[in-house]
Structures are given as C-alpha cells and as structure tokens.
N, C-alpha and C. Protein backbone atom coordinates (compact mmCIF):
# COMPACT_ATOMS: atom_id res chain seq x y z
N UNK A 1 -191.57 -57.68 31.92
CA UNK A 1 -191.80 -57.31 33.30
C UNK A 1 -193.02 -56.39 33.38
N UNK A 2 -193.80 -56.43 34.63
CA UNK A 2 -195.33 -55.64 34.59
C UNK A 2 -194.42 -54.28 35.70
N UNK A 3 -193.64 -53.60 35.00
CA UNK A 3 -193.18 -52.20 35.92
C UNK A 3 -194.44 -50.89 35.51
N UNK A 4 -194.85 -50.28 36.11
CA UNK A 4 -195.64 -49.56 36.12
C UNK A 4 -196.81 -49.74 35.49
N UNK A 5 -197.40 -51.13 35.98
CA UNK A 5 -198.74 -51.43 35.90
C UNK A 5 -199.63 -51.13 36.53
N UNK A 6 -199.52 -50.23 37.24
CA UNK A 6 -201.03 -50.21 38.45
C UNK A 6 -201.65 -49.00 38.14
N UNK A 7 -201.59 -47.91 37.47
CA UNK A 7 -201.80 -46.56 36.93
C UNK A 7 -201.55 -46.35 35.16
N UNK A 8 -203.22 -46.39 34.98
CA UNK A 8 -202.72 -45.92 33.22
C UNK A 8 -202.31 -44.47 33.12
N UNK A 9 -201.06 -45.01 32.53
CA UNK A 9 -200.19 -43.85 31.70
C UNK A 9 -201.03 -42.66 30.64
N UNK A 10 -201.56 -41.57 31.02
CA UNK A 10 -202.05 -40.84 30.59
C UNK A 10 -201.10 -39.68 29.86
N UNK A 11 -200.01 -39.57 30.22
CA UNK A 11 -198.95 -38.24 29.37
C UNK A 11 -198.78 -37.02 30.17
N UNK A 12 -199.96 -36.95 31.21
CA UNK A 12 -200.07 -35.73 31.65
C UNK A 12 -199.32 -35.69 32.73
N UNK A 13 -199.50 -34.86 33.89
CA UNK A 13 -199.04 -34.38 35.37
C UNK A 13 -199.98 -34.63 36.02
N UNK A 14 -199.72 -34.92 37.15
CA UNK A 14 -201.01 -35.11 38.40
C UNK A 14 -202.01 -34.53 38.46
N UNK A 15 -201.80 -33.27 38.56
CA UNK A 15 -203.04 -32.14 38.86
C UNK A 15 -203.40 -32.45 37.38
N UNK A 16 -203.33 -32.28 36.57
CA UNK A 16 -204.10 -32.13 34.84
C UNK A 16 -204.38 -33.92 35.09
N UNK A 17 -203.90 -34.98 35.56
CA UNK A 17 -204.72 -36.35 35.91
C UNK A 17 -205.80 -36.00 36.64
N UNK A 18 -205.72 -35.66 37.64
CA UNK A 18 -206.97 -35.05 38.61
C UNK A 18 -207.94 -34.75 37.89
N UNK A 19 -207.47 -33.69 37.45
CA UNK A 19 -208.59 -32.42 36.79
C UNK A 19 -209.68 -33.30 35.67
N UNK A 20 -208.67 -34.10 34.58
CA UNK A 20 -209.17 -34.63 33.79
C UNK A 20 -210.14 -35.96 34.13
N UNK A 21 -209.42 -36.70 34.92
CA UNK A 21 -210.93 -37.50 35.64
C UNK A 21 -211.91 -36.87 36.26
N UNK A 22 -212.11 -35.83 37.03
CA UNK A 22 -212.84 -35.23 37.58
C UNK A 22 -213.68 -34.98 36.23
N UNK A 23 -213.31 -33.80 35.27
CA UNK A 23 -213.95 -34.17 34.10
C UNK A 23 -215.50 -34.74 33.57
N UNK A 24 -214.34 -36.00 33.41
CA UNK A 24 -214.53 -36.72 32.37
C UNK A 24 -215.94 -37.92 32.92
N UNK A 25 -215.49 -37.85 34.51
CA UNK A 25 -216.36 -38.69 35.29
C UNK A 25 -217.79 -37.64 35.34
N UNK A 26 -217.44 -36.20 35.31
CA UNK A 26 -218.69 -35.04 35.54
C UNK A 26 -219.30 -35.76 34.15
N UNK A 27 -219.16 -35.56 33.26
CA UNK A 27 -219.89 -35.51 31.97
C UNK A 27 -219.97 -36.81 31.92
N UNK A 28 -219.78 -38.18 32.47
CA UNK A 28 -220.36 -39.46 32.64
C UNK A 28 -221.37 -39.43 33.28
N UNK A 29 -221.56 -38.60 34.55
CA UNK A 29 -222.91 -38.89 35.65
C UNK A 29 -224.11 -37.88 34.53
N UNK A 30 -223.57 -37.27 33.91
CA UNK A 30 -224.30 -36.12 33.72
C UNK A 30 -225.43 -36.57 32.47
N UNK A 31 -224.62 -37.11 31.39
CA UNK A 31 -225.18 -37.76 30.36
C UNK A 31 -225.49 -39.38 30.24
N UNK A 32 -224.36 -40.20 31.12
CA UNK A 32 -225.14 -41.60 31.31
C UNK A 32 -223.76 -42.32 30.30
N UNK A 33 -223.78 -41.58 29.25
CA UNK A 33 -222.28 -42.30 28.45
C UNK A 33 -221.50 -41.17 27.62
N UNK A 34 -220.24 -41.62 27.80
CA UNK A 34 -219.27 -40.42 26.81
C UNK A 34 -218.46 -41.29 25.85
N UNK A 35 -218.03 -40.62 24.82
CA UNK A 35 -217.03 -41.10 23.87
C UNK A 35 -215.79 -40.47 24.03
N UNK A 36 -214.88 -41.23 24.45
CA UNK A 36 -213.46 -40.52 24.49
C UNK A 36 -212.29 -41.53 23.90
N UNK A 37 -210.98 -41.58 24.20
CA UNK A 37 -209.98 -42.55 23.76
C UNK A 37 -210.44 -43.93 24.75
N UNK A 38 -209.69 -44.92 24.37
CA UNK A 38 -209.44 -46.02 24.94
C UNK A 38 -208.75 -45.76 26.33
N UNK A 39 -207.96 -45.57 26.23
CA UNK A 39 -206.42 -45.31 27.17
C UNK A 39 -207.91 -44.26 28.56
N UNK A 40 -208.10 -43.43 28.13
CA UNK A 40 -208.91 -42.54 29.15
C UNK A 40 -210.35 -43.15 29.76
N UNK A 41 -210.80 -44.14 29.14
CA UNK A 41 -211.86 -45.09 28.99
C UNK A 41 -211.22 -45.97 30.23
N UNK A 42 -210.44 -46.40 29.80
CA UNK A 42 -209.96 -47.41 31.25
C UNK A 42 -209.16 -46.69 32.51
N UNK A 43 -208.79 -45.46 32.10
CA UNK A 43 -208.47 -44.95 33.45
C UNK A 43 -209.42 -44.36 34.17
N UNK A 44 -210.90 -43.96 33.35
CA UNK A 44 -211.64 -43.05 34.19
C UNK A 44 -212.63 -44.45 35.25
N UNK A 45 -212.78 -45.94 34.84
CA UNK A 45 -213.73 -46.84 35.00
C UNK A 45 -213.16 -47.12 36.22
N UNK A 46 -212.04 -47.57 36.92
CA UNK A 46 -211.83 -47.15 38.13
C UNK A 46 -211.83 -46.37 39.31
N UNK A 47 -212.11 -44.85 39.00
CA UNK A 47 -212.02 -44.09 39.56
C UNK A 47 -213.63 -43.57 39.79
N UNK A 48 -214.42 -43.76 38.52
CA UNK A 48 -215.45 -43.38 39.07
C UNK A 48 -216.56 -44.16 39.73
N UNK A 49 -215.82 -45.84 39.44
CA UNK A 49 -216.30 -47.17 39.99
C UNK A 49 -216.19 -46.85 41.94
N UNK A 50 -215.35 -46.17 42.42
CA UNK A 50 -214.84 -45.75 43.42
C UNK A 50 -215.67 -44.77 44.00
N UNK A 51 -215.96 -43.48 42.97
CA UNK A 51 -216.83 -42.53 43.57
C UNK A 51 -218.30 -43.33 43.40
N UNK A 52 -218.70 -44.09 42.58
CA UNK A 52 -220.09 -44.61 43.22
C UNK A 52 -220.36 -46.09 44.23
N UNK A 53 -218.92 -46.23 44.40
CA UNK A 53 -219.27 -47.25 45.55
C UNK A 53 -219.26 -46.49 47.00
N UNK A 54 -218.81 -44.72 47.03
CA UNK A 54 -218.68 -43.76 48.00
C UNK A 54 -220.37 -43.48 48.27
N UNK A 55 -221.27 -43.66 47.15
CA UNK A 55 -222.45 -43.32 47.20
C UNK A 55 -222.88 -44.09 48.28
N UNK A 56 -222.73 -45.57 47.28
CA UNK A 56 -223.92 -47.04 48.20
C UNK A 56 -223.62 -46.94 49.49
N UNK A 57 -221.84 -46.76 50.21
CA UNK A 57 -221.95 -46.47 51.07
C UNK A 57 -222.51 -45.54 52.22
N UNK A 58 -222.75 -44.07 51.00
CA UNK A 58 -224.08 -43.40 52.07
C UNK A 58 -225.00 -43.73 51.95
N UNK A 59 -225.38 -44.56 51.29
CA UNK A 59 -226.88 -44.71 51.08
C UNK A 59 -227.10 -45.77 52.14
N UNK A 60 -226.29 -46.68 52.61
CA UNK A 60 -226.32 -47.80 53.41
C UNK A 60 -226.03 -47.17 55.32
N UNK A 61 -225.56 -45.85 55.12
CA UNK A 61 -225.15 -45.82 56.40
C UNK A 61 -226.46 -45.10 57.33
N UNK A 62 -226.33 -44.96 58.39
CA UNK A 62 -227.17 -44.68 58.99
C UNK A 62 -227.27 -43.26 60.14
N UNK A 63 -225.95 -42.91 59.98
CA UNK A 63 -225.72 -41.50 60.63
C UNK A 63 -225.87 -40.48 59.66
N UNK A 64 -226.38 -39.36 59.73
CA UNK A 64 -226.25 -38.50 58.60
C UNK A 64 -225.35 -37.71 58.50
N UNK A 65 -223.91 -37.93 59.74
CA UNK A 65 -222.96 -37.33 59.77
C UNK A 65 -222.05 -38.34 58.63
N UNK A 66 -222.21 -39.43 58.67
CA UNK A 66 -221.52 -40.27 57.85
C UNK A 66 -222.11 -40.32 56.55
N UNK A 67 -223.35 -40.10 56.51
CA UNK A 67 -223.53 -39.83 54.83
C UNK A 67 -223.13 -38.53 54.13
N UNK A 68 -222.87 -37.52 55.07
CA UNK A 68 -222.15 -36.08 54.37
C UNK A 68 -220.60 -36.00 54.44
N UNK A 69 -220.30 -37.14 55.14
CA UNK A 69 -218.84 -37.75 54.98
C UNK A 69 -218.77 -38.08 53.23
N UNK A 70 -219.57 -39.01 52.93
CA UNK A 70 -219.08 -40.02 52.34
C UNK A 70 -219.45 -38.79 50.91
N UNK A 71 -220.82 -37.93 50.81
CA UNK A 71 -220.64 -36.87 49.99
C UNK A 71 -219.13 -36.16 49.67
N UNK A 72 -218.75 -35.62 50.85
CA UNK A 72 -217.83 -34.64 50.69
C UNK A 72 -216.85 -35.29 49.95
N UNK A 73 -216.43 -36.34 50.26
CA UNK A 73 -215.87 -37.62 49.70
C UNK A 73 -215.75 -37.55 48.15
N UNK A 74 -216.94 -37.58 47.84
CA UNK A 74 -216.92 -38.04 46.27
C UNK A 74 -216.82 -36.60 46.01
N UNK A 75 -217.18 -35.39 46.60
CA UNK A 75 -217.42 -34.00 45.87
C UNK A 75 -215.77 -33.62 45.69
N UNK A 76 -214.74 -34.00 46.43
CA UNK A 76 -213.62 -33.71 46.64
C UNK A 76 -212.83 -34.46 45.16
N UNK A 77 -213.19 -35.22 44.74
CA UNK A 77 -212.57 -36.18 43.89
C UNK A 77 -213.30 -35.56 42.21
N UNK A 78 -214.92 -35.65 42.27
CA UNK A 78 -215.51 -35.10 41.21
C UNK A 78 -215.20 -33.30 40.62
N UNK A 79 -215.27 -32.87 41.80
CA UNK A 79 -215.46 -31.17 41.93
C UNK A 79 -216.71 -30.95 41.20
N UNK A 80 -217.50 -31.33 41.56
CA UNK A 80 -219.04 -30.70 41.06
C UNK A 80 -220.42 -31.06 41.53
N UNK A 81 -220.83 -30.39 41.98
CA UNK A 81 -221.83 -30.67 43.67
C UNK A 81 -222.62 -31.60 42.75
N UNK A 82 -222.98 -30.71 42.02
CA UNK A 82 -224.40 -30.97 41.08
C UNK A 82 -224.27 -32.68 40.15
N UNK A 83 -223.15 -32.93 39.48
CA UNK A 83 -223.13 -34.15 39.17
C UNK A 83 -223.27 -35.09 40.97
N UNK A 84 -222.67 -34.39 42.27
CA UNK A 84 -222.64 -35.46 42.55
C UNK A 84 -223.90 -35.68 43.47
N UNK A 85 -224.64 -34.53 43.36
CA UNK A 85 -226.51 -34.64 44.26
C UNK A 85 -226.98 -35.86 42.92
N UNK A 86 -226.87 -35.51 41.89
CA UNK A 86 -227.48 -36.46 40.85
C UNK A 86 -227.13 -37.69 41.25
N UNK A 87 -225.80 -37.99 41.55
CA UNK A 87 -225.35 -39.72 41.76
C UNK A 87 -226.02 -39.95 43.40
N UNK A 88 -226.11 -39.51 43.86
CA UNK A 88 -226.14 -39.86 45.15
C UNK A 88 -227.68 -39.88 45.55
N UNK A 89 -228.22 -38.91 44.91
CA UNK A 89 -229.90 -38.93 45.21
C UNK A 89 -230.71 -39.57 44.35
N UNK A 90 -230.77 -39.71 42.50
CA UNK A 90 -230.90 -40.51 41.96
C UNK A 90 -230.64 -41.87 41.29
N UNK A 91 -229.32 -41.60 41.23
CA UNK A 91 -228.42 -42.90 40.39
C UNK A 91 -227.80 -44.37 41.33
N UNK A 92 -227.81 -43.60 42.38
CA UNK A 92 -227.52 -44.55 43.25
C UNK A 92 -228.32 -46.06 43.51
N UNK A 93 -229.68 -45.83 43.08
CA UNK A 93 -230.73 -47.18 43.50
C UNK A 93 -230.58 -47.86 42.47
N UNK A 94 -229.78 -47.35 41.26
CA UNK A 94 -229.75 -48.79 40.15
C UNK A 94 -228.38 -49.54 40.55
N UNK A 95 -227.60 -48.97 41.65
CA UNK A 95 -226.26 -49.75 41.89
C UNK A 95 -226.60 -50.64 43.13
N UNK A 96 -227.78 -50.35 43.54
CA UNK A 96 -227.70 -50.78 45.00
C UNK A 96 -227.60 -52.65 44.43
N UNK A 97 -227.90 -53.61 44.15
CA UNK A 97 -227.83 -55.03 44.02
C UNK A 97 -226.34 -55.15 43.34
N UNK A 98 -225.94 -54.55 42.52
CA UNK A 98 -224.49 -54.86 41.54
C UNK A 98 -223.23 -54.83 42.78
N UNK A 99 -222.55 -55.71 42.81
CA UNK A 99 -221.40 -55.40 43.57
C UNK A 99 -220.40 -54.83 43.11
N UNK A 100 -220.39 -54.71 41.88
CA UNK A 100 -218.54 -54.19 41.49
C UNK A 100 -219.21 -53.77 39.34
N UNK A 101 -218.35 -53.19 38.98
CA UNK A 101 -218.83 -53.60 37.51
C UNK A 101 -219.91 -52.55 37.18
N UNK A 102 -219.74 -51.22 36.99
CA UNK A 102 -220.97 -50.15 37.05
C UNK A 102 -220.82 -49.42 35.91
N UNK A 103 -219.87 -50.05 35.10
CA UNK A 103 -219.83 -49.27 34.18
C UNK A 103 -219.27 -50.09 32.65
N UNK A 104 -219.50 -50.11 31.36
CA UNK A 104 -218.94 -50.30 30.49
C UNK A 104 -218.15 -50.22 29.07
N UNK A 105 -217.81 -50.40 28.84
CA UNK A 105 -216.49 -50.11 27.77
C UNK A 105 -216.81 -50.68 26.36
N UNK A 106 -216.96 -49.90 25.24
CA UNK A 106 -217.24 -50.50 23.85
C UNK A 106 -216.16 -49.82 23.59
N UNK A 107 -215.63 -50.12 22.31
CA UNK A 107 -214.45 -49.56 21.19
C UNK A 107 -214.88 -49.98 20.25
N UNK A 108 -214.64 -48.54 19.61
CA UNK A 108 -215.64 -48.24 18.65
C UNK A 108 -214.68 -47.78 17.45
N UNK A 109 -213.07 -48.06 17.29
CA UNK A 109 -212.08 -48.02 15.95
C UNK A 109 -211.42 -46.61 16.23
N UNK A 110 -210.45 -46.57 15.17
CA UNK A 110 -210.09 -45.40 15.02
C UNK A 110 -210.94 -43.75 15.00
N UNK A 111 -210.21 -42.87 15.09
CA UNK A 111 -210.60 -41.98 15.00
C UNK A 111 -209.97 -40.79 13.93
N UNK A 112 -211.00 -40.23 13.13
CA UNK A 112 -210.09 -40.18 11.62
C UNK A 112 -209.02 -39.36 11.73
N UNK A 113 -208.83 -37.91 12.67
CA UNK A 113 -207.66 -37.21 12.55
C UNK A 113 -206.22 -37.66 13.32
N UNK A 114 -206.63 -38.42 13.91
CA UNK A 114 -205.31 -38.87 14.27
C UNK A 114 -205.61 -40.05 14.65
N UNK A 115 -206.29 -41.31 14.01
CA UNK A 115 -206.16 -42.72 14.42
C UNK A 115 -205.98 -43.50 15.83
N UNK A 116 -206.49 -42.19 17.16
CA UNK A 116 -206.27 -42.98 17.82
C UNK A 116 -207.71 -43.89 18.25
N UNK A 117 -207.22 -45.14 18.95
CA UNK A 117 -208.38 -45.91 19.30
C UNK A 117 -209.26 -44.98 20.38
N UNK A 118 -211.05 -45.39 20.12
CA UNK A 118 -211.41 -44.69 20.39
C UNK A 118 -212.64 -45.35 21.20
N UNK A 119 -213.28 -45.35 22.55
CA UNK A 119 -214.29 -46.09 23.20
C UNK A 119 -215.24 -45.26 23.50
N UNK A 120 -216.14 -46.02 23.85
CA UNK A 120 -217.08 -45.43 24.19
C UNK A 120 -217.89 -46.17 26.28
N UNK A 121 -217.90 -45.30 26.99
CA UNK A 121 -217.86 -46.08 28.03
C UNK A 121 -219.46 -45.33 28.61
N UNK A 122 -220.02 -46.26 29.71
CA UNK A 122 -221.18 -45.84 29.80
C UNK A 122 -221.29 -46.56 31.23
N UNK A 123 -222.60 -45.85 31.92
CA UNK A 123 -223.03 -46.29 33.23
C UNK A 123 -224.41 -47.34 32.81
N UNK A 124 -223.89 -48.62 33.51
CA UNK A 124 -225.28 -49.61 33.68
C UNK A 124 -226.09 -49.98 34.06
N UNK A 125 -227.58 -49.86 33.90
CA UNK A 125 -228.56 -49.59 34.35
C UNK A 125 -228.64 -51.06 35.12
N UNK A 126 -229.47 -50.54 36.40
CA UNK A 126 -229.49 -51.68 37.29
C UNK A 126 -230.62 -52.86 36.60
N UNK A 127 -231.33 -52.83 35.58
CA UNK A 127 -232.18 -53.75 35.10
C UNK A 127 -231.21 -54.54 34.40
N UNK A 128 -229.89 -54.31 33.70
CA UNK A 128 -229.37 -54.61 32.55
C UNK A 128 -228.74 -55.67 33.21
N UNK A 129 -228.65 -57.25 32.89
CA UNK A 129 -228.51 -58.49 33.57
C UNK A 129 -226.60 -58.75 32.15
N UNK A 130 -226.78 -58.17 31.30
CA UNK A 130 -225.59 -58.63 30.51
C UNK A 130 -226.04 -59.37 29.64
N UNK A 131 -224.97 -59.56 28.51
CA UNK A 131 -225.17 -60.90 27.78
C UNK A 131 -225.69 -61.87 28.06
N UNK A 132 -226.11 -63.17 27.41
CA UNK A 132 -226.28 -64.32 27.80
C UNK A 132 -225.33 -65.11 27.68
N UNK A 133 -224.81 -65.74 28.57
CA UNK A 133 -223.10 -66.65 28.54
C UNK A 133 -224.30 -68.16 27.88
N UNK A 134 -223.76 -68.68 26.87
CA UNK A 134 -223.84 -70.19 26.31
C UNK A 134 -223.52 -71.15 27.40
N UNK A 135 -224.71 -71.54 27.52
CA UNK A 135 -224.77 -72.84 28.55
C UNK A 135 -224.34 -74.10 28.10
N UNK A 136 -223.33 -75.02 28.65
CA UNK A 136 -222.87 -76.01 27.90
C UNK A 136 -223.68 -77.18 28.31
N UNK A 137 -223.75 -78.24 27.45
CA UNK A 137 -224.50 -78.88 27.35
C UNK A 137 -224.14 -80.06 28.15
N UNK A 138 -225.25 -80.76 29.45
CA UNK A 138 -224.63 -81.67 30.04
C UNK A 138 -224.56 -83.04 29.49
N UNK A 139 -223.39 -83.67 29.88
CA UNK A 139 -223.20 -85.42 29.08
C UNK A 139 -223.92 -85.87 29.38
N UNK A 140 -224.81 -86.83 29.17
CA UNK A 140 -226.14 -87.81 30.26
C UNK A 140 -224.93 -88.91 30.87
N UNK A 141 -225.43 -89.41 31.98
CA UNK A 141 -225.03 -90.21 32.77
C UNK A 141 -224.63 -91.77 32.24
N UNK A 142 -225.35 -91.80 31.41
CA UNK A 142 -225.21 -93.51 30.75
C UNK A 142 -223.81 -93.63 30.11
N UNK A 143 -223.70 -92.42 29.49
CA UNK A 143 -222.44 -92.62 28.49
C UNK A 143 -221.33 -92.37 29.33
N UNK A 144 -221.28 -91.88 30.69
CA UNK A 144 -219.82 -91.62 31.50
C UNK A 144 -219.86 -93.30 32.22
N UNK A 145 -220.73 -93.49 32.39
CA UNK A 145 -220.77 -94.99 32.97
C UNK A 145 -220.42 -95.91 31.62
N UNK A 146 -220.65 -96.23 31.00
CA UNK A 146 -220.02 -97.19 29.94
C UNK A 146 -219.27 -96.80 29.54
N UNK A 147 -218.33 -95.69 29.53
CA UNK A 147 -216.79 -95.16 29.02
C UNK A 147 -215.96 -95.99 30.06
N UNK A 148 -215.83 -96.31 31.01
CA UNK A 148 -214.96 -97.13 31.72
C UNK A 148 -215.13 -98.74 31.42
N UNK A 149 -216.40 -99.27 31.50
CA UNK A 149 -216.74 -100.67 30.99
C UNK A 149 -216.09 -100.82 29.34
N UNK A 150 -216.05 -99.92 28.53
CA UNK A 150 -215.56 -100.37 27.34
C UNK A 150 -213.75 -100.11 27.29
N UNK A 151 -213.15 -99.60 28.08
CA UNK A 151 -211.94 -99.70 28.29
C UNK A 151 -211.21 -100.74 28.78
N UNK A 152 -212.38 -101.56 29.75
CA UNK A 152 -211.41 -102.42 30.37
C UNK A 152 -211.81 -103.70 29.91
N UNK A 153 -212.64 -103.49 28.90
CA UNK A 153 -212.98 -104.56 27.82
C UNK A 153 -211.57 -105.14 26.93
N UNK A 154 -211.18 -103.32 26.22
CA UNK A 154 -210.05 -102.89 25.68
C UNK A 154 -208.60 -103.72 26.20
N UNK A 155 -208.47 -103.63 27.20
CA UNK A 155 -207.36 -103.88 28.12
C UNK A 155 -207.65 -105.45 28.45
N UNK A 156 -208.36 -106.28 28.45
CA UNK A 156 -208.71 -107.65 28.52
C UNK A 156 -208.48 -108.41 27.19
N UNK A 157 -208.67 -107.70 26.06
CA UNK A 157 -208.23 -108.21 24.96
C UNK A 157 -206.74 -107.76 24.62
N UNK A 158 -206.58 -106.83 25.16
CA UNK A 158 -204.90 -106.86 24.58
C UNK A 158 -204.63 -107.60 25.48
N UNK A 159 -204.45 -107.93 26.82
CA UNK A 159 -203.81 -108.87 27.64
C UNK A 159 -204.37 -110.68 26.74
N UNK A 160 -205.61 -110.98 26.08
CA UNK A 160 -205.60 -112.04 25.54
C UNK A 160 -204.66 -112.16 24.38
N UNK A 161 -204.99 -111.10 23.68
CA UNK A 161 -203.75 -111.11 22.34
C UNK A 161 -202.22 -111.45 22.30
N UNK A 162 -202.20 -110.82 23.54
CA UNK A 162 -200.35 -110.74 23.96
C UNK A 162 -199.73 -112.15 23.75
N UNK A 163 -201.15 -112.72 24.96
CA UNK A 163 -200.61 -114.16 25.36
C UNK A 163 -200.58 -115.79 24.43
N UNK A 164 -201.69 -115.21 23.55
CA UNK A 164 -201.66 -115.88 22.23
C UNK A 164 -200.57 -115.82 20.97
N UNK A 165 -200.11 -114.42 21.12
CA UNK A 165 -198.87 -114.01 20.14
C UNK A 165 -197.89 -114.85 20.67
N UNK A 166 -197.11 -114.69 21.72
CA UNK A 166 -196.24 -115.13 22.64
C UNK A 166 -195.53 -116.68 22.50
N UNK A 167 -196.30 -117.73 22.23
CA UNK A 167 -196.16 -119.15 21.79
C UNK A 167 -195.75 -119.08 20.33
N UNK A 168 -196.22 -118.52 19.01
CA UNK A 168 -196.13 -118.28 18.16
C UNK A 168 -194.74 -117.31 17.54
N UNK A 169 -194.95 -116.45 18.77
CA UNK A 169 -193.51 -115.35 18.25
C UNK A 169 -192.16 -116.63 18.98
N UNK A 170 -192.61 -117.73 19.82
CA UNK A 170 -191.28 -118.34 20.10
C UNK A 170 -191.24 -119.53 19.62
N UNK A 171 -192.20 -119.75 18.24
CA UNK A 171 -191.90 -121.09 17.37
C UNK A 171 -191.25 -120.53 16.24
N UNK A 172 -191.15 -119.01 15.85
CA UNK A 172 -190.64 -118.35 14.45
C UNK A 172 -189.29 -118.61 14.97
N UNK A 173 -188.45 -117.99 15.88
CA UNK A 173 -186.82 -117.76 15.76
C UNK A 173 -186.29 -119.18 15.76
N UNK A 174 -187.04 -120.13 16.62
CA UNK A 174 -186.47 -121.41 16.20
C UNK A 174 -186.47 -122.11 14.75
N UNK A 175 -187.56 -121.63 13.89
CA UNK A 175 -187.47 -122.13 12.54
C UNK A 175 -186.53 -121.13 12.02
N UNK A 176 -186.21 -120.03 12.29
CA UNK A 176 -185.15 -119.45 11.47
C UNK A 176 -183.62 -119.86 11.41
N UNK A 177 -183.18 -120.75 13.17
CA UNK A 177 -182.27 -120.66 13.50
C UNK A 177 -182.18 -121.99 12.55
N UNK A 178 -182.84 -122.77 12.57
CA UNK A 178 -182.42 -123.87 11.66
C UNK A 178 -182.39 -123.73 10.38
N UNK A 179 -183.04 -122.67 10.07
CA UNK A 179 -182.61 -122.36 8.27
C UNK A 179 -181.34 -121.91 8.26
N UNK A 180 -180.77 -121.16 9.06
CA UNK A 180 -179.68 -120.55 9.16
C UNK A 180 -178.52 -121.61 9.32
N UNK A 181 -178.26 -122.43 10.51
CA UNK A 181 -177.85 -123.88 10.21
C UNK A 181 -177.34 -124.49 9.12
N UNK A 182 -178.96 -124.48 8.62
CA UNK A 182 -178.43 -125.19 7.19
C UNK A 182 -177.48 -124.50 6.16
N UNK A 183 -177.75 -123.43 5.91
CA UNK A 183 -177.09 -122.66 4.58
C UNK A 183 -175.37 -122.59 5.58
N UNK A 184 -174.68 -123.25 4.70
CA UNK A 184 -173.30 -122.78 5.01
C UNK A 184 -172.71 -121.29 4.68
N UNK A 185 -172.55 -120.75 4.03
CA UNK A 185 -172.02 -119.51 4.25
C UNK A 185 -172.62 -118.27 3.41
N UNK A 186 -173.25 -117.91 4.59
CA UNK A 186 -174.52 -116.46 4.90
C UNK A 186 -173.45 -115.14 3.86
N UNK A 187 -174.03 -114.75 3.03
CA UNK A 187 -173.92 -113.61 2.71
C UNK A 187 -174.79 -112.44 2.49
N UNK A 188 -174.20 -110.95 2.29
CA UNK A 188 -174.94 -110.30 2.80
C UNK A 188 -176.90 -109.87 1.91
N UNK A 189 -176.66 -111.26 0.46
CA UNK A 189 -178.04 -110.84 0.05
C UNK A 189 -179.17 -111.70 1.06
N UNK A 190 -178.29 -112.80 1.79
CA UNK A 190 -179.40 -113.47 2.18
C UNK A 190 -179.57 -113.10 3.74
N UNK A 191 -178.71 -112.44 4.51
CA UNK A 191 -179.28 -111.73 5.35
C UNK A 191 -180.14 -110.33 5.42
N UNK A 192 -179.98 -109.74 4.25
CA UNK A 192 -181.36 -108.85 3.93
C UNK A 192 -182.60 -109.29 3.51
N UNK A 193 -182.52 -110.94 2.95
CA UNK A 193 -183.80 -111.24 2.39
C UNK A 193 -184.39 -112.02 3.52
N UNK A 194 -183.17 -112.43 5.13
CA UNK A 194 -183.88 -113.07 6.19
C UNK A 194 -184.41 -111.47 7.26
N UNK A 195 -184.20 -110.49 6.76
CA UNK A 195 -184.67 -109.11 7.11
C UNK A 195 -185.57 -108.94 6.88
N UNK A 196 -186.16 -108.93 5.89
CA UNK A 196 -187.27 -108.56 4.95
C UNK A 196 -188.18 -109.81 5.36
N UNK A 197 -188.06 -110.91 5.75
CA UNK A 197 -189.26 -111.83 6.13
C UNK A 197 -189.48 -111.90 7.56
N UNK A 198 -188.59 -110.91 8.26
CA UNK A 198 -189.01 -111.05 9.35
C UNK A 198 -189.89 -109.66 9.41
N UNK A 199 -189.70 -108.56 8.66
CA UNK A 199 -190.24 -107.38 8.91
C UNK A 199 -191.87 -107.75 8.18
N UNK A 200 -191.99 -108.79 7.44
CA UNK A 200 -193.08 -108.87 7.05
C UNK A 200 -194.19 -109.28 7.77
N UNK A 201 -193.35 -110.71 8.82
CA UNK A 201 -194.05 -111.28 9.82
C UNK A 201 -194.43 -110.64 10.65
C-alpha cells in the first residue's frame, strides 16, 4: 500500500522540517550545488522547485504590488532576504524557458561514517539542454509493405498443402482397414507395430 507517500519522511518535527529546508535550500541558491543525504536531496527538490517557480511568477507579473507579494512569499518559506534578492534578481532568467525540472540529483554512494546514501543535488543552468536521449532508428517503408505480401503468400500455401494432404490422408485408413480385415486375431504386438507406422506416416 502507498500510505504516507506524499511527504518524505525526514525523522524530524515540523518546525526542525521547516527550518531544515529553509536551510538547506539557503545554501543551494547560495552556492549553485550542495552535497547532503539522498532522503534530504529529494525532499528539498520540491520545495525549492516551488520557491523558484514563486520567482518566474514575479518576474512575469506586472504590478509591483504583486511582485513583492510573490517575494515575501518565497522570503517566508526560505528565511533569508539575501539568498532570496539573489534568486529573484539574478537566477531567475536561466529558469525563465524551463517549465518544471530546475534542479538535479546525482548519488554519489555511501558515506564512510555511517553508510548513509549520499547525493549530490544542484541548480540547472538555463543553457544546459540534458543528455542526449538515443534516437531510434526508422524502418524504411519497403520492408513494412512487403511484411504483409509475404504472409499471405504464407497462408496460400498452407491452404494449398492442406488440400493436397487431405485425398491422401483418406486413401491411408482405408488401406489399413483392410490389413486389419485380413489378419484374424489382432494382438497386442501388432497393434503397437500398426502404431508405430502410423506415427511414422
């Protein structure tokens, strides 16, 4: 069952959740990428995916009562003016084309004193297009067109075969029935050896 899937389980209490994204997201805007656990890696990529879509939205609006909205906004969530003049006055124009997806996640193994998994997550520069996904290769047209012509080629010869077997499979049981006829009394070596010539046929 997916019971308490919508919130990663961090260990802590609300306010110390708060506090610690607030954090953890400060020293993301601040430096560009941090190394922390896994588990904190995917809880902070939501939240601060959130405070910079609070940005684009001031950056897009057009009242300046609504762009010190949408500040106070993110300052309330971050607690730190200064990371958030940085997102909002500089960082903001590499998000403006990306719709969703501003940030990314490496894991990078254990960590030696206590083995836990350990990532590394970072903000993506608006030049950075991603991997290259492998383009699959298209079939040419000739060969999807003659895949049906050679099937029903297929299917024309088993319908000839059938009908040629058919005369033949009903001249065998009549020659058997008269061998059978003849021999007066069938025992059981010579009904395994009329077994065996039919499994051969």
């Amino acid at each position: 069952m997916r019971h308490s899937k919508r919130r990663h389980i961090l260990g802590v209490s609300g306010p110390h959740r708060s506090a610690m994204m607030g954090n953890l997201s400060v020293a993301l805007l601040t430096h560009g990428r941090i190394e922390t656990t896994i588990s904190k890696a995917k809880a902070l990529r939501p939240f601060i995916e959130k405070v910079i879509t609070l940005a684009k939205k001031a950056e897009q609006a057009n009242d300046a009562a609504r762009k010190l909205h949408f500040r106070r906004l993110a300052i309330s969530r971050v607690r730190d003016k200064k990371a958030v003049a940085k997102l909002f006055d500089e960082l903001v124009s590499e998000f403006t084309d990306r719709t969703g997806g501003y940030t990314r996640i490496y894991k990078l193994g254990q960590r030696v004193g206590d083995a836990a998994e350990m990532a590394l997550i970072e903000l993506i520069d608006g030049s950075d297009e991603g991997y290259d996904k492998p383009k699959r290769k298209a079939a040419p047209a000739k060969a999807e067109a003659a895949a049906p012509a050679t099937s029903a080629d297929i299917e024309v010869e088993t319908v000839e075969e059938s009908t040629t077997e058919a005369p033949e499979a009903a001249e065998e049981p009549a020659a058997a029935d008269e061998g059978a006829t003849e021999e007066a009394a069938p025992t059981g070596e010579s009904e395994e050896t009329s077994e065996d010539s039919e499994k051969t046929n």
